[in-house]
PDB file of N, CA and C in Angstrom:
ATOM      1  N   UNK A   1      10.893 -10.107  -2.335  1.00  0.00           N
ATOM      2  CA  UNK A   1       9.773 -10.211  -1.414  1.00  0.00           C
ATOM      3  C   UNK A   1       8.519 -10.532  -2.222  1.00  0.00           C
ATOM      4  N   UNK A   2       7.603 -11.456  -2.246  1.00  0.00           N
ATOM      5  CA  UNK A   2       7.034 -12.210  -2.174  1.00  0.00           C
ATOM      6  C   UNK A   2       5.873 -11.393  -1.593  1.00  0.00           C
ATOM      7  N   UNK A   3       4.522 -10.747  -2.554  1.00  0.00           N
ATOM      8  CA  UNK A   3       3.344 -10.111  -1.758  1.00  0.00           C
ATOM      9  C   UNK A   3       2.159 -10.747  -2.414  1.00  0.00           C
ATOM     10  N   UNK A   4       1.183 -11.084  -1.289  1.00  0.00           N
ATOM     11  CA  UNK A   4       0.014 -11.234  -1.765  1.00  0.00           C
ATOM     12  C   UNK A   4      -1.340 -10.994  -1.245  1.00  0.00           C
ATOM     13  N   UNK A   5      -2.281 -11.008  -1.669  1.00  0.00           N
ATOM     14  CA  UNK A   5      -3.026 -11.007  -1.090  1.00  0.00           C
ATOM     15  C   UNK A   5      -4.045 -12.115  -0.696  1.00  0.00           C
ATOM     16  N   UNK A   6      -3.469 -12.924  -1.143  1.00  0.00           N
ATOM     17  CA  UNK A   6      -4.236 -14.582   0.003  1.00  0.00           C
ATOM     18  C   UNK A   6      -3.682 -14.688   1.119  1.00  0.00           C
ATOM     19  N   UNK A   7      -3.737 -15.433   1.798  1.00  0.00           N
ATOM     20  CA  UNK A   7      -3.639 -16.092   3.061  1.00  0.00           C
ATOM     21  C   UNK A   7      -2.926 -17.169   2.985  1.00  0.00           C
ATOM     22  N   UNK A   8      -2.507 -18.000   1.677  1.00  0.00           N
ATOM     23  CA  UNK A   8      -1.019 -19.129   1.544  1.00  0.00           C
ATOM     24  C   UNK A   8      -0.163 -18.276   0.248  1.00  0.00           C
ATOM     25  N   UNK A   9       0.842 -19.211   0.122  1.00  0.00           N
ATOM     26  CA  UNK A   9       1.521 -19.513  -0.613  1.00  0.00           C
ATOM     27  C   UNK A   9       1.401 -20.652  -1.444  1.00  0.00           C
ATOM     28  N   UNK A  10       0.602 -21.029  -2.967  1.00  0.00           N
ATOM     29  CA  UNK A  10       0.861 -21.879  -3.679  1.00  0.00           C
ATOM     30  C   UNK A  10       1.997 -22.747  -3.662  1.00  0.00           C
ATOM     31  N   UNK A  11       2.052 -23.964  -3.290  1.00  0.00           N
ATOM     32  CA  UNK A  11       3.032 -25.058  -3.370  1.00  0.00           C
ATOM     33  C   UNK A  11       4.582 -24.567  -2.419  1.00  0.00           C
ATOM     34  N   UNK A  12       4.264 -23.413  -1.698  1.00  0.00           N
ATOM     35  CA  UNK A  12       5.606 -22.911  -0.556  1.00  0.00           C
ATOM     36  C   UNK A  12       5.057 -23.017   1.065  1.00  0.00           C
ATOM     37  N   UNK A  13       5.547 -24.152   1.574  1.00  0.00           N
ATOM     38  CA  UNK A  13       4.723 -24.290   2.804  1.00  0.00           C
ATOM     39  C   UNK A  13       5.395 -23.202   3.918  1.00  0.00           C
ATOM     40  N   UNK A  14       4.499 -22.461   4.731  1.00  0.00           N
ATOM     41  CA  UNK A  14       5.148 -21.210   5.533  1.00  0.00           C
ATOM     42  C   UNK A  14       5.656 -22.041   6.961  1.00  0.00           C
ATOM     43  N   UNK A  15       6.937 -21.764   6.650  1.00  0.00           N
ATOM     44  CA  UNK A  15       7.619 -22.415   7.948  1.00  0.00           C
ATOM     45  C   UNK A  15       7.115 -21.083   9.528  1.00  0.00           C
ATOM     46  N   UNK A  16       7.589 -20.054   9.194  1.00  0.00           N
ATOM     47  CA  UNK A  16       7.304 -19.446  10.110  1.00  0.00           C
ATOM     48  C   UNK A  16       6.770 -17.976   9.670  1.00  0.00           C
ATOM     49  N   UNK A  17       5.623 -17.890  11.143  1.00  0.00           N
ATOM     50  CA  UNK A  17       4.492 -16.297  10.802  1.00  0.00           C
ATOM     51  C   UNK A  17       5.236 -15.381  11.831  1.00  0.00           C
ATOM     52  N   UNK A  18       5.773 -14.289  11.193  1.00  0.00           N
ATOM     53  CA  UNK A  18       6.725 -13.102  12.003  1.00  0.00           C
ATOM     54  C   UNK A  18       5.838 -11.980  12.360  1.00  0.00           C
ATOM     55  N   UNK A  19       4.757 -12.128  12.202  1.00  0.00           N
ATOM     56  CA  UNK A  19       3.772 -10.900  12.409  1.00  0.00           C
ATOM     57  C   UNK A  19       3.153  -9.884  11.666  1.00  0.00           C
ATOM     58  N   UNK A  20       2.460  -9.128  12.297  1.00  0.00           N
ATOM     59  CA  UNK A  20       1.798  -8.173  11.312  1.00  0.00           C
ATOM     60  C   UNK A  20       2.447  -6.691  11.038  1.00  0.00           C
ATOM     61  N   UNK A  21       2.511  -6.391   9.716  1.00  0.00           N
ATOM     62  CA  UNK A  21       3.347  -5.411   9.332  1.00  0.00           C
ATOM     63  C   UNK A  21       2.761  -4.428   8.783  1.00  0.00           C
ATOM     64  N   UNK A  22       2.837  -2.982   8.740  1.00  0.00           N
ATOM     65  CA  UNK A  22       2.351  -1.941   8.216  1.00  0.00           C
ATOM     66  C   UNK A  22       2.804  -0.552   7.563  1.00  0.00           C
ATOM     67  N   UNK A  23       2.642  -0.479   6.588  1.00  0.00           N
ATOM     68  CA  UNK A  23       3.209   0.880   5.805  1.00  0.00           C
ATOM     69  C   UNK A  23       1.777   1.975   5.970  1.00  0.00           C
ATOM     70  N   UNK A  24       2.479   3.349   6.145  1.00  0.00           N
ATOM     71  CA  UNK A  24       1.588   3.993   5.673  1.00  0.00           C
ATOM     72  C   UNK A  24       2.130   5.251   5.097  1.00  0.00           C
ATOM     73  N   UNK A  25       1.251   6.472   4.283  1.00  0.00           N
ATOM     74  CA  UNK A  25       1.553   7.207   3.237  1.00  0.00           C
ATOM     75  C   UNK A  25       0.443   8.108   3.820  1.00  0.00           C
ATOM     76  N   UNK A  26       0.967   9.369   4.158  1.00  0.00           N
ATOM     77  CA  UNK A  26      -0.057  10.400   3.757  1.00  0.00           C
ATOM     78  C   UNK A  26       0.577  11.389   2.986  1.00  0.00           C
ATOM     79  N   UNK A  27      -0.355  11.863   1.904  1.00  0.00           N
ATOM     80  CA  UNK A  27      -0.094  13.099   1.194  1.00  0.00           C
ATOM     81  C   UNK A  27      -0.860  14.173   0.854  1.00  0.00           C
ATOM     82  N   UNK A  28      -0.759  15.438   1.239  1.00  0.00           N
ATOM     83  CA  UNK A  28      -1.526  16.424   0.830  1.00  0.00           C
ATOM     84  C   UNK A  28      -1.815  16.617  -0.338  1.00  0.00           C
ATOM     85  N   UNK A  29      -2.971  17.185  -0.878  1.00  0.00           N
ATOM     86  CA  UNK A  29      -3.368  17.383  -2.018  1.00  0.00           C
ATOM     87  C   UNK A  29      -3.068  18.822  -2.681  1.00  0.00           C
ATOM     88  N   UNK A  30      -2.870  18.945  -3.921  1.00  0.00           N
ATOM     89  CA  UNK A  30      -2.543  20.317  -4.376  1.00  0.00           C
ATOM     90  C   UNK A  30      -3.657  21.126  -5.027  1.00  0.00           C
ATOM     91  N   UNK A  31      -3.867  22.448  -4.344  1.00  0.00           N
ATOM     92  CA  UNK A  31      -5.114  22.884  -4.846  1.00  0.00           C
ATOM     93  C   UNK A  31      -4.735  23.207  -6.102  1.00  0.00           C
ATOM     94  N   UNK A  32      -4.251  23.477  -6.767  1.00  0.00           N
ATOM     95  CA  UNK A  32      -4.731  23.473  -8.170  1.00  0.00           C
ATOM     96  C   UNK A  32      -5.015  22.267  -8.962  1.00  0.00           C
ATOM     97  N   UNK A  33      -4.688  21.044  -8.020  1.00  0.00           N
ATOM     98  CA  UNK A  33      -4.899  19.757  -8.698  1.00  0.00           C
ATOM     99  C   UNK A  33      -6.457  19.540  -8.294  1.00  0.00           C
ATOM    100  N   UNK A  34      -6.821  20.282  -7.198  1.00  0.00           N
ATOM    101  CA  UNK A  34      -8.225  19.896  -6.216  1.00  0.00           C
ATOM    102  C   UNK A  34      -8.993  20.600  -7.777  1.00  0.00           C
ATOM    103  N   UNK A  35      -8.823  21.761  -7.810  1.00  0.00           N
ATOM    104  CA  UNK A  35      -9.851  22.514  -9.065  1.00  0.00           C
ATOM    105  C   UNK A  35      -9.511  22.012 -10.059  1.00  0.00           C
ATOM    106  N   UNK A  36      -8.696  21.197 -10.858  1.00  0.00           N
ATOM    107  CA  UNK A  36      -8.856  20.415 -12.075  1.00  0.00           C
ATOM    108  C   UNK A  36     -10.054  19.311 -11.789  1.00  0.00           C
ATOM    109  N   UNK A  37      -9.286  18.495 -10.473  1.00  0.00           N
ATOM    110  CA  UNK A  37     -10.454  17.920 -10.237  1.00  0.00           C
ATOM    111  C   UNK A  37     -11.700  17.770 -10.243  1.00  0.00           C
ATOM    112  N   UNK A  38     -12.260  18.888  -9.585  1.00  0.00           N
ATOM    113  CA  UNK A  38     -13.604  19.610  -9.445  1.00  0.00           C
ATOM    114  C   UNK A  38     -14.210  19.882 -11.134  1.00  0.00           C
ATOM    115  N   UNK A  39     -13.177  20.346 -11.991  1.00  0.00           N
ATOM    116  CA  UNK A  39     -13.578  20.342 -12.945  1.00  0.00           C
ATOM    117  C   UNK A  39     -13.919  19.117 -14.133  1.00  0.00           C
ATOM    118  N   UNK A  40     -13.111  18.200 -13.641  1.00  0.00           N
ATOM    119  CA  UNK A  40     -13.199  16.935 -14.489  1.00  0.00           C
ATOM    120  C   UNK A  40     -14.574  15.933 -13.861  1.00  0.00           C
ATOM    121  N   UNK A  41     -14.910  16.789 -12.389  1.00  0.00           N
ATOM    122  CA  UNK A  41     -16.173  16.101 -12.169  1.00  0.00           C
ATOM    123  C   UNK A  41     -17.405  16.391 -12.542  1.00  0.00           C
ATOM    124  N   UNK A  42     -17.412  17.448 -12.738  1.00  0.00           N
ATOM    125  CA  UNK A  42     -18.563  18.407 -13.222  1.00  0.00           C
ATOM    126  C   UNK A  42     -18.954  18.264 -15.167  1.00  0.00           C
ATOM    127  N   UNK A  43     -17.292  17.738 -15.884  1.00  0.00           N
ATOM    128  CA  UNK A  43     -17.570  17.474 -16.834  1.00  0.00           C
ATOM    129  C   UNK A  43     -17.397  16.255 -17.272  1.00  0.00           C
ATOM    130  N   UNK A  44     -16.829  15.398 -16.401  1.00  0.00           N
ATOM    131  CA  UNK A  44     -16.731  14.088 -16.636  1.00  0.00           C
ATOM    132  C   UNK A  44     -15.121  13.663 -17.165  1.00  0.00           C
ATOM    133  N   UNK A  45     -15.074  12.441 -17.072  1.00  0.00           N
ATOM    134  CA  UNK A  45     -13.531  12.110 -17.665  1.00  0.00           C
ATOM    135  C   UNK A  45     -12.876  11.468 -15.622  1.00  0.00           C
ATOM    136  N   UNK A  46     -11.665  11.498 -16.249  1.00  0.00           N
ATOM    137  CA  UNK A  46     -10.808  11.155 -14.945  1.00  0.00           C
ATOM    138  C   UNK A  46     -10.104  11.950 -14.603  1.00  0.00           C
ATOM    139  N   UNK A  47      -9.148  11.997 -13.586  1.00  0.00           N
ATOM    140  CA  UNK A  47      -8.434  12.400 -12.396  1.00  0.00           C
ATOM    141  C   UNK A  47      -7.256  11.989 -12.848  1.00  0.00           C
ATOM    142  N   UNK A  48      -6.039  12.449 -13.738  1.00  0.00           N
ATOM    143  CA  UNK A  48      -4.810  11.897 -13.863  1.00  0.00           C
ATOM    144  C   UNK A  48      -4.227  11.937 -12.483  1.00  0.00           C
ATOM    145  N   UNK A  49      -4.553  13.401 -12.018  1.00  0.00           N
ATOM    146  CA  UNK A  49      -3.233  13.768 -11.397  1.00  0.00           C
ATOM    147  C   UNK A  49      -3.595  13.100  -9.859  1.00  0.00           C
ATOM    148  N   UNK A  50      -4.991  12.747  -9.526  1.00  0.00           N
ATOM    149  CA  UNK A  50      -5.740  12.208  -8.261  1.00  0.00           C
ATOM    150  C   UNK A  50      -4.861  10.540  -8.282  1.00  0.00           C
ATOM    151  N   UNK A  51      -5.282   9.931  -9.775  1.00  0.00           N
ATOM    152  CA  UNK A  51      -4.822   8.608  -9.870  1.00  0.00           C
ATOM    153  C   UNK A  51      -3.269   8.406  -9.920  1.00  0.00           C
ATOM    154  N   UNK A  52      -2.317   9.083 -10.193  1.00  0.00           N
ATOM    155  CA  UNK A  52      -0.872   9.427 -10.152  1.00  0.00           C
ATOM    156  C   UNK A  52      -0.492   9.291  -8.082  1.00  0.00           C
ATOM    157  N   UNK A  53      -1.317  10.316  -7.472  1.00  0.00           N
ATOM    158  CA  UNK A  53      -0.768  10.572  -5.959  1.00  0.00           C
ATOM    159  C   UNK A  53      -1.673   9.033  -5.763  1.00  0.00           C
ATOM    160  N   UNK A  54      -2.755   8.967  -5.503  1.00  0.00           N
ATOM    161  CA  UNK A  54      -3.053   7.436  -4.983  1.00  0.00           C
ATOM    162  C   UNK A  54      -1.835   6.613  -5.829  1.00  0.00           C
ATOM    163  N   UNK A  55      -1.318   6.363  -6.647  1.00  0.00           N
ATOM    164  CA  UNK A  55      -0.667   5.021  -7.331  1.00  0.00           C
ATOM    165  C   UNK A  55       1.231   5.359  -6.544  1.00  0.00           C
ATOM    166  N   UNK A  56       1.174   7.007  -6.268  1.00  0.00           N
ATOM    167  CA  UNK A  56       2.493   6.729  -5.053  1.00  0.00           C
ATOM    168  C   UNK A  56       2.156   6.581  -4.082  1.00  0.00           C
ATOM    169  N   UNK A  57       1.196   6.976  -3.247  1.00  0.00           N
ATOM    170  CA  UNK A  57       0.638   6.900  -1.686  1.00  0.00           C
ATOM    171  C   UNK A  57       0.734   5.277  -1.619  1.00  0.00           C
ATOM    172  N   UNK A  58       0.121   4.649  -2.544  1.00  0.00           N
ATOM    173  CA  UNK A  58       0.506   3.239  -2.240  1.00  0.00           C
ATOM    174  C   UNK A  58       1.151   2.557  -2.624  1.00  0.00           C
ATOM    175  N   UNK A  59       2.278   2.686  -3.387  1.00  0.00           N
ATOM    176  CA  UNK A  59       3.791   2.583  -3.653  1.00  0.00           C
ATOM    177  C   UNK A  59       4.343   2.703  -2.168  1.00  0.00           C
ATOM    178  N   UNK A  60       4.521   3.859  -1.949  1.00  0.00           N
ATOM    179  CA  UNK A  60       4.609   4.193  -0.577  1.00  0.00           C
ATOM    180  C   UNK A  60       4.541   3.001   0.326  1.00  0.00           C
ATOM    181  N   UNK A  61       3.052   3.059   0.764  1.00  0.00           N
ATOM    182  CA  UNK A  61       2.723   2.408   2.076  1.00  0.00           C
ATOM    183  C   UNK A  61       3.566   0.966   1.403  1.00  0.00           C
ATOM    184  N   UNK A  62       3.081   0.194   0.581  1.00  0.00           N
ATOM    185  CA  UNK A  62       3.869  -1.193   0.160  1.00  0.00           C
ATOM    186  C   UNK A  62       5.171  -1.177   0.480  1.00  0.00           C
ATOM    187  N   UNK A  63       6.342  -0.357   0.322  1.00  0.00           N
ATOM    188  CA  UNK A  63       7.645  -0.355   0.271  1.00  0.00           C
ATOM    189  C   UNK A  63       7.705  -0.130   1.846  1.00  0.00           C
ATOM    190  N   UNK A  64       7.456   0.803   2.678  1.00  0.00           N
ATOM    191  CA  UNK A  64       7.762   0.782   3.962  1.00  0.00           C
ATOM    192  C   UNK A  64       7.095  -0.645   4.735  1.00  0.00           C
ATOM    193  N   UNK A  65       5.631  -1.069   4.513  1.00  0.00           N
ATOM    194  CA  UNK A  65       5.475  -2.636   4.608  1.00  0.00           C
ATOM    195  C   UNK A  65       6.810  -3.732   4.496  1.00  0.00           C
ATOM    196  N   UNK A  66       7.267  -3.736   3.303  1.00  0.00           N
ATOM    197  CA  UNK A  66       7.862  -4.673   3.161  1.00  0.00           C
ATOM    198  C   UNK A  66       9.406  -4.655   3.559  1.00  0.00           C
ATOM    199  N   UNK A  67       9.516  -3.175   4.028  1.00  0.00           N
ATOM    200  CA  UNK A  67      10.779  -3.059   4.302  1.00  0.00           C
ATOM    201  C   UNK A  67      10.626  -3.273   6.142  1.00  0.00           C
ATOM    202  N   UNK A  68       9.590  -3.237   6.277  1.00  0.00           N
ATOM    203  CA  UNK A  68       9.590  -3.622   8.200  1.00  0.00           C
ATOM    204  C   UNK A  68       9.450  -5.154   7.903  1.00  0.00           C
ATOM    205  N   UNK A  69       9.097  -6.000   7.075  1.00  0.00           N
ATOM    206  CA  UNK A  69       8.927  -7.263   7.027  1.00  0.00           C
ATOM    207  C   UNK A  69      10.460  -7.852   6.254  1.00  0.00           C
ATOM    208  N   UNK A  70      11.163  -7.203   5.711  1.00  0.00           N
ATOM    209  CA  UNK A  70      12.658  -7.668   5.243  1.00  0.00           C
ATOM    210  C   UNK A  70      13.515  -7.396   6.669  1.00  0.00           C
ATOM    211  N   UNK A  71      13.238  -6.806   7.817  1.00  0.00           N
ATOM    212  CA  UNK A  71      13.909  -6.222   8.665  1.00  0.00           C
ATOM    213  C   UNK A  71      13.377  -7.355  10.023  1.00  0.00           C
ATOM    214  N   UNK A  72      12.633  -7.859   9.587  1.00  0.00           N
ATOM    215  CA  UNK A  72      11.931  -8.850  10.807  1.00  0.00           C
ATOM    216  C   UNK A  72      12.283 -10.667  10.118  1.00  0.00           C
ATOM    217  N   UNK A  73      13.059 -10.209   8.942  1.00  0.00           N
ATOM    218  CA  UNK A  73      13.494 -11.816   8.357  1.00  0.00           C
ATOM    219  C   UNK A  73      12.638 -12.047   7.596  1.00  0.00           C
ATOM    220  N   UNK A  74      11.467 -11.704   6.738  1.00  0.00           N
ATOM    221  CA  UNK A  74      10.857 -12.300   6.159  1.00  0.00           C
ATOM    222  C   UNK A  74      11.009 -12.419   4.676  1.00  0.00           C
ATOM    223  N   UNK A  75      10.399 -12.932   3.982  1.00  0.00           N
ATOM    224  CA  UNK A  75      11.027 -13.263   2.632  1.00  0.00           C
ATOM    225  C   UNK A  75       9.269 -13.173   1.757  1.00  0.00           C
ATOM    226  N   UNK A  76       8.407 -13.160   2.477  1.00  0.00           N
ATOM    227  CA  UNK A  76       7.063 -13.052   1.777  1.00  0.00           C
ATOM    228  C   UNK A  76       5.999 -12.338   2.439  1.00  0.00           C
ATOM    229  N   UNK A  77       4.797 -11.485   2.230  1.00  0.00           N
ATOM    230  CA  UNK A  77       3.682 -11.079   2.957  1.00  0.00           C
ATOM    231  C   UNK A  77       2.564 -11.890   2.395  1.00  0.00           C
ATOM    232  N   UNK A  78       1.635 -11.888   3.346  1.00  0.00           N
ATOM    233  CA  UNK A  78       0.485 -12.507   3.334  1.00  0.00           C
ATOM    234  C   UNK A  78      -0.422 -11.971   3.341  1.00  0.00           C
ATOM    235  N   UNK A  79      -1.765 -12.277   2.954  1.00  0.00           N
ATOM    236  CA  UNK A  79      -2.692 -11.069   3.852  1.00  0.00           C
ATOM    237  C   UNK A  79      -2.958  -9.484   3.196  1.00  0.00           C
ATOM    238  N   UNK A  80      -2.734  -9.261   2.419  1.00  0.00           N
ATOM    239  CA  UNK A  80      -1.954  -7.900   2.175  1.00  0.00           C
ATOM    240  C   UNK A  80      -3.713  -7.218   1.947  1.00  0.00           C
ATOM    241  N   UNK A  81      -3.924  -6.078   2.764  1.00  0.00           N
ATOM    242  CA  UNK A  81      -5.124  -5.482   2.479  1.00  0.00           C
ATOM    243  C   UNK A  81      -4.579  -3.736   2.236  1.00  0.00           C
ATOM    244  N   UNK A  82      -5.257  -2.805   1.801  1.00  0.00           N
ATOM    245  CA  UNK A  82      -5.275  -2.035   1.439  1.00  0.00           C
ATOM    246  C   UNK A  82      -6.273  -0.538   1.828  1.00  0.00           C
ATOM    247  N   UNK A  83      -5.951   0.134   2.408  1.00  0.00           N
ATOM    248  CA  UNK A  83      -7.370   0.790   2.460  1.00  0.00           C
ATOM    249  C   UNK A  83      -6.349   2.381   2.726  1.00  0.00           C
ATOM    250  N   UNK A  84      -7.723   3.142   1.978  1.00  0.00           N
ATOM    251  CA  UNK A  84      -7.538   4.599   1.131  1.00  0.00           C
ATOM    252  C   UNK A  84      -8.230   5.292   2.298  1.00  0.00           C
ATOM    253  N   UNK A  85      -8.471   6.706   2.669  1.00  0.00           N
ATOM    254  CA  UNK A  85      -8.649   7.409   3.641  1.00  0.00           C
ATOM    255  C   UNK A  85      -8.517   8.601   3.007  1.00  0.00           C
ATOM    256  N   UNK A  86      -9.195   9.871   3.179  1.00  0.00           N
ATOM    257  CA  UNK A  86      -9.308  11.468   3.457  1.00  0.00           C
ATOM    258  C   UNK A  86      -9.001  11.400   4.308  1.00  0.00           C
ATOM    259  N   UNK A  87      -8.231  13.014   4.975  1.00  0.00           N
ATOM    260  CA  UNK A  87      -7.921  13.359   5.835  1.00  0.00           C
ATOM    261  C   UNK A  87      -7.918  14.662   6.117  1.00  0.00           C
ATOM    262  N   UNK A  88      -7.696  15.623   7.072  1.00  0.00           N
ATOM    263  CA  UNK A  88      -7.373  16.836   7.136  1.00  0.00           C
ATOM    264  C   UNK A  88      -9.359  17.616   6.949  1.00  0.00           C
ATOM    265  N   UNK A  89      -8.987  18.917   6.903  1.00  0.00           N
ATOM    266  CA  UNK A  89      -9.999  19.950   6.281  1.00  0.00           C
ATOM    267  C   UNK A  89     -10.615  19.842   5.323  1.00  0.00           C
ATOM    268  N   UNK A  90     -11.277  19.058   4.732  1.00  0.00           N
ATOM    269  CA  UNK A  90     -11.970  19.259   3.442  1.00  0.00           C
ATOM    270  C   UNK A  90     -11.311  18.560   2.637  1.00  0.00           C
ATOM    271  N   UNK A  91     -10.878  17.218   3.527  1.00  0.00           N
ATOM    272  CA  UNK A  91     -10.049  15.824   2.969  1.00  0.00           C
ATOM    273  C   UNK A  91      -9.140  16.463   2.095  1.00  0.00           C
ATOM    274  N   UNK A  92      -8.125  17.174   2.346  1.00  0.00           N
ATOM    275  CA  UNK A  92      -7.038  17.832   1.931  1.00  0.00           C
ATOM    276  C   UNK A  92      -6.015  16.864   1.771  1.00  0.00           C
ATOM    277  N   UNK A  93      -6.114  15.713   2.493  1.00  0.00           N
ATOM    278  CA  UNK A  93      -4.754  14.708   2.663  1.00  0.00           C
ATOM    279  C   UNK A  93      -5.266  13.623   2.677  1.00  0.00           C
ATOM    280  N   UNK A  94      -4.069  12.507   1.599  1.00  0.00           N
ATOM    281  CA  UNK A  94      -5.011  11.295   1.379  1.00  0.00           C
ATOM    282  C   UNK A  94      -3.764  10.470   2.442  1.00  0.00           C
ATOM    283  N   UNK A  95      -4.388   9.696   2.773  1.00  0.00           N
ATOM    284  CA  UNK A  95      -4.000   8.386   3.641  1.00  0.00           C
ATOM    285  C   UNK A  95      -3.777   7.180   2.889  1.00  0.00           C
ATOM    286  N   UNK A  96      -3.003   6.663   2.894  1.00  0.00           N
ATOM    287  CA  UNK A  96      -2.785   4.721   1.949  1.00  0.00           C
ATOM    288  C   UNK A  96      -2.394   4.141   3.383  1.00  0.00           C
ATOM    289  N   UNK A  97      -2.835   3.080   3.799  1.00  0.00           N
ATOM    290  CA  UNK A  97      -2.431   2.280   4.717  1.00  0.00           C
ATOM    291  C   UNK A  97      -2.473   0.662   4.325  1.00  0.00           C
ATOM    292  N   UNK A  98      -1.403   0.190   3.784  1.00  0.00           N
ATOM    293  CA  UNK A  98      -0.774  -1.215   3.480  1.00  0.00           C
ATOM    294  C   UNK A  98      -0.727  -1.966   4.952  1.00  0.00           C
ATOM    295  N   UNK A  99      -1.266  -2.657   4.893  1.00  0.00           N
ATOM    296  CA  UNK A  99      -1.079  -4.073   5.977  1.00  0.00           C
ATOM    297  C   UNK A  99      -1.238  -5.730   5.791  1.00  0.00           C
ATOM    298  N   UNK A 100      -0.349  -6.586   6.321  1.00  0.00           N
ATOM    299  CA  UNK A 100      -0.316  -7.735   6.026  1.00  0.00           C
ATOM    300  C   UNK A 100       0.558  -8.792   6.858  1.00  0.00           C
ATOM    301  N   UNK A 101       0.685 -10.336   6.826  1.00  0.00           N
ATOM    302  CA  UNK A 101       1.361 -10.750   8.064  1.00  0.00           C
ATOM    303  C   UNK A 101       2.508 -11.642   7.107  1.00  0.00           C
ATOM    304  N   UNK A 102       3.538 -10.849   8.024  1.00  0.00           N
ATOM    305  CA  UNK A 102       5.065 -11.357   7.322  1.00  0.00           C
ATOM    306  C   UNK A 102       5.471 -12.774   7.758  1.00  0.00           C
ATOM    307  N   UNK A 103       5.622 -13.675   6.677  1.00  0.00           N
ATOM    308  CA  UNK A 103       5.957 -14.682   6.782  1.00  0.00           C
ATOM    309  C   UNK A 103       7.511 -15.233   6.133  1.00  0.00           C
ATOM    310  N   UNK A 104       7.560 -16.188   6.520  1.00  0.00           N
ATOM    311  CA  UNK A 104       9.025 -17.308   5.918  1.00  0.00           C
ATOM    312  C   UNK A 104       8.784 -18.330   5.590  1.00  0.00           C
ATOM    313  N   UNK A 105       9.362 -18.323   4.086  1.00  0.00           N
ATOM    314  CA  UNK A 105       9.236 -19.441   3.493  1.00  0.00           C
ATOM    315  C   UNK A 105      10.285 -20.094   2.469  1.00  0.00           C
ATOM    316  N   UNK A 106      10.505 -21.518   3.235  1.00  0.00           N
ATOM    317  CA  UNK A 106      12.059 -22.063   2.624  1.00  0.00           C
ATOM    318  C   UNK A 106      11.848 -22.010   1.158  1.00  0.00           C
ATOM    319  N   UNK A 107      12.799 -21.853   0.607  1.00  0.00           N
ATOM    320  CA  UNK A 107      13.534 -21.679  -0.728  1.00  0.00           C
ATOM    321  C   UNK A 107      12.874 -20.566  -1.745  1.00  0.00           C
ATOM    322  N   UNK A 108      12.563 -19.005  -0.754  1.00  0.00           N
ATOM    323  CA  UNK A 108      12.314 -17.904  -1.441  1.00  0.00           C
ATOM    324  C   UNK A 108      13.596 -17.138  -0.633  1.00  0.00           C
ATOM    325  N   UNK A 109      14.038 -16.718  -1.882  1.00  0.00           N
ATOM    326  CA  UNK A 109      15.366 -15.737  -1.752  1.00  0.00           C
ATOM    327  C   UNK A 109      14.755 -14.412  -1.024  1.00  0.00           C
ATOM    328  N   UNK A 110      15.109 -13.921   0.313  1.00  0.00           N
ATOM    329  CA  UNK A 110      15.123 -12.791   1.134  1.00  0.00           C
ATOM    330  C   UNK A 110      15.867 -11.952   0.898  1.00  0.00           C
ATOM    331  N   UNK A 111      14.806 -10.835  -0.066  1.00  0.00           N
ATOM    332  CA  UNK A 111      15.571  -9.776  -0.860  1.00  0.00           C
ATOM    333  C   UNK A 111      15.631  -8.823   0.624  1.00  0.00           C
TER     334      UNK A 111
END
């Protein structure tokens, strides 16, 4: 599968547009990861364990995307946008929501 985030395909002309497809990921946060956090803000540095759950949350959302777009025939996404979200009480739960429009295009192998 074939993802991008333009709107063509370089030199693969899209025979046919199968629609718009969407993954999404929510995951709660772990308070003892919340107070490392808190602490790495106050002293500076990064968020391993913040940047670890965002880099599966949208693992996540991508794979269920592309698996509703392998299931609708498609062989490539288009379009592909991205957007991050809090959620819950005191943004306790992060949100990944993958979206993009599944297309077909002759002579890409439909994994």
């Amino acid at each position: 599968m074939i993802l991008t985030t333009t709107s063509h395909l370089d030199g693969r002309p899209i025979q046919r547009y199968l629609g718009l497809v969407s993954g999404e990921a929510i995951l709660g946060a772990n308070v003892f990861r919340d107070v490392l956090a808190g602490v790495r803000d106050v002293i500076g540095g990064r968020s391993g364990s913040y940047e670890k759950e965002l880099r599966r949350a949208k693992e996540l959302a991508v794979q269920e995307m592309s698996e509703q777009a392998a299931a609708a025939g498609a062989n490539a996404i288009i379009g592909i946008d991205l957007d991050y979200e809090s959620l819950g009480a005191n943004g306790s739960m992060l949100m990944v929501t993958a979206s993009g429009t599944a297309v077909y295009c002759e002579g890409l192998t439909n994994v």
